[in-house]
Protein backbone atom coordinates (compact mmCIF):
# COMPACT_ATOMS: atom_id res chain seq x y z
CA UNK A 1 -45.12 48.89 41.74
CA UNK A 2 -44.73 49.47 45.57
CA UNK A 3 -48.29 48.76 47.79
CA UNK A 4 -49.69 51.86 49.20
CA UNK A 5 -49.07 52.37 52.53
CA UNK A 6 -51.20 51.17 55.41
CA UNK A 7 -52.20 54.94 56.39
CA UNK A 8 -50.83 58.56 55.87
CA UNK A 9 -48.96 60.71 58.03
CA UNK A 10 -50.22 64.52 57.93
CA UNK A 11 -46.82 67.36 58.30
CA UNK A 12 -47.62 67.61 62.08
CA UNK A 13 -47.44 63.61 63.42
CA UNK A 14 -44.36 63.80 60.46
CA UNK A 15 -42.52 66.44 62.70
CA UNK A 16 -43.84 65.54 66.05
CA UNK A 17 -42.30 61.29 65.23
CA UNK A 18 -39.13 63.07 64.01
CA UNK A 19 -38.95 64.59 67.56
CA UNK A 20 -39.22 61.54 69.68
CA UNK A 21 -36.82 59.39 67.40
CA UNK A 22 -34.41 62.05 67.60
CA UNK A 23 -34.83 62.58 71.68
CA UNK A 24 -33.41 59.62 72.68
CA UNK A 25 -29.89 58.41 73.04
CA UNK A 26 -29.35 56.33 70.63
CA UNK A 27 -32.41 57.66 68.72
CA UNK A 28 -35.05 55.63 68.52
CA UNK A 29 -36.07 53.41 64.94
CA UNK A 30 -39.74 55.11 65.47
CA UNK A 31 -42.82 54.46 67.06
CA UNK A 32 -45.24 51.32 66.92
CA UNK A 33 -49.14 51.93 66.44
CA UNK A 34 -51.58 49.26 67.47
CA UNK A 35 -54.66 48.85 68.90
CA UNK A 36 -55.65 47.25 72.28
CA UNK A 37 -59.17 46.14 73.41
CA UNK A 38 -60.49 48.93 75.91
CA UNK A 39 -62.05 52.00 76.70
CA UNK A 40 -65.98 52.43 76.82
CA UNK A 41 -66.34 52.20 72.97
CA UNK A 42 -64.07 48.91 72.94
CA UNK A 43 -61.22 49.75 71.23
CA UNK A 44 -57.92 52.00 71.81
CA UNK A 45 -54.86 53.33 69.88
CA UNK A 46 -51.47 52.80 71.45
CA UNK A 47 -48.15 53.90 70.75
CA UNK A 48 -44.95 52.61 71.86
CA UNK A 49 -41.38 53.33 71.30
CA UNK A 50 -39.41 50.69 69.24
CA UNK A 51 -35.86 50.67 68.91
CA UNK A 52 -35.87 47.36 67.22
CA UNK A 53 -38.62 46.74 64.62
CA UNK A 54 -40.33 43.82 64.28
CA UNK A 55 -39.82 41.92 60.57
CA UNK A 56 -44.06 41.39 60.54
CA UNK A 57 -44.46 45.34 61.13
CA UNK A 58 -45.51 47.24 57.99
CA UNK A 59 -43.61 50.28 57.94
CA UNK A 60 -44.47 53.81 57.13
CA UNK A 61 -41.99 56.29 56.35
CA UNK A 62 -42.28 60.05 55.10
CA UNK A 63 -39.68 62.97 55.16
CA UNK A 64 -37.29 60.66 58.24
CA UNK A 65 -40.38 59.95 60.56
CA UNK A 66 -41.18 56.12 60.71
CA UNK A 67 -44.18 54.50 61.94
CA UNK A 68 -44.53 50.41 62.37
CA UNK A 69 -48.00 49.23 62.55
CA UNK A 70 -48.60 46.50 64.94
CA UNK A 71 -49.80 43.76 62.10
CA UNK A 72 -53.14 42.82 64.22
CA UNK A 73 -54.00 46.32 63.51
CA UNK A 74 -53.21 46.70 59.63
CA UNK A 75 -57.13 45.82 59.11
CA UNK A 76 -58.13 48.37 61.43
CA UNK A 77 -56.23 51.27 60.79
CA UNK A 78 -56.10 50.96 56.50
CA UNK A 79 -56.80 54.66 54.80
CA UNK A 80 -56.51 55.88 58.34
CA UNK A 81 -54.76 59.38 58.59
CA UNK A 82 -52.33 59.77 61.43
CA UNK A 83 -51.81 63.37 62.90
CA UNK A 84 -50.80 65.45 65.73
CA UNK A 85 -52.53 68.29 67.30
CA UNK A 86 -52.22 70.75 70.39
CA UNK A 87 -54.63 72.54 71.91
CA UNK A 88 -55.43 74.54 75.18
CA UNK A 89 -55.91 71.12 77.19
CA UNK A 90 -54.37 68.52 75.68
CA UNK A 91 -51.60 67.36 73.07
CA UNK A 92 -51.30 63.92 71.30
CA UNK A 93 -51.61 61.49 68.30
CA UNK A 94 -54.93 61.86 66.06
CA UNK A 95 -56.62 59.15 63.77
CA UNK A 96 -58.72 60.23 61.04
CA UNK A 97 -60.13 56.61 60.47
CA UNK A 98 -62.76 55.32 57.88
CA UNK A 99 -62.83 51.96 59.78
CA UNK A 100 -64.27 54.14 63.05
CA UNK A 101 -67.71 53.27 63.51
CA UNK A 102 -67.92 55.27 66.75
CA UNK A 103 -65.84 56.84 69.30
CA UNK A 104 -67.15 57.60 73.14
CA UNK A 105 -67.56 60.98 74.62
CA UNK A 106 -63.94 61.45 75.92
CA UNK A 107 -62.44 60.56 72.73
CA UNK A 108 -60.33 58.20 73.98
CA UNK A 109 -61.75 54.70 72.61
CA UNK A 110 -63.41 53.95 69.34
CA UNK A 111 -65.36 51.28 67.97
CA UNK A 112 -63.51 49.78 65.00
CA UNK A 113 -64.50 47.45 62.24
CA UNK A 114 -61.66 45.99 59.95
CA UNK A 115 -61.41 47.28 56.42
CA UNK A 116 -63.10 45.14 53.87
C-alpha cells in the first residue's frame, strides 16, 4: 500500500508547476519546497527549481506537476495543502498548513511546529 503523500497539491499550484517545468529548455524535473529560518514569525517557505532531484527528496506528483520536499521540511509541511493564487497585488505559492501556529502581518513568515 503506497504512503500518503507528504501534502496535496490543489488544480491551481498543479497547473501553475506544470508551467515552470515546461518553460525551461530542457524542462525542468519540478520544483523543491523547503523551509528556511526567517522572517518576523521565524520561519519561511522557499521554492527552488531542480533539474536534478535529490534521492532523500520525497516526491509529490499529480496530473505531470512534481514537487520535491526538502526532507528537513517533511515534519513541517505534513497535511499541508499547496496552492496558487492571483490577485490584484500579488501572485505566488500558498500553504494551507495545520503545522502553522502563526504567521506575521505580511504573510510572508510563519511560525511552524513539526507534525506529531
Amino acid at each position: 500500500m503506497p504512503r500518503p503523500a507528504v501534502m496535496k497539491l490543489t488544480d491551481d499550484a498543479v497547473e501553475r508547476v506544470r508551467e515552470i517545468m515546461a518553460r525551461q529548455d530542457p524542462p525542468l524535473a519540478g520544483l523543491r519546497v523547503g523551509i528556511k529560518k526567517g522572517g518576523c514569525a521565524g520561519m519561511e517557505y522557499t521554492m527552488d527549481a531542480v533539474a536534478e532531484p535529490s534521492p532523500k527528496d520525497e516526491i509529490v506528483e499529480r496530473d505531470g506537476a512534481r514537487v520535491f520536499v526538502d526532507p528537513a521540511a517533511v515534519l513541517f509541511l505534513l497535511g499541508s495543502e499547496m496552492g496558487y493564487e492571483t490577485t490584484k497585488f500579488r501572485s505566488g505559492f500558498t500553504f494551507q498548513n495545520p503545522n502553522q501556529v502563526s504567521a506575521c502581518g505580511c504573510g510572508e513568515s510563519v511560525e511552524l511546529r513539526a507534525a506529531g
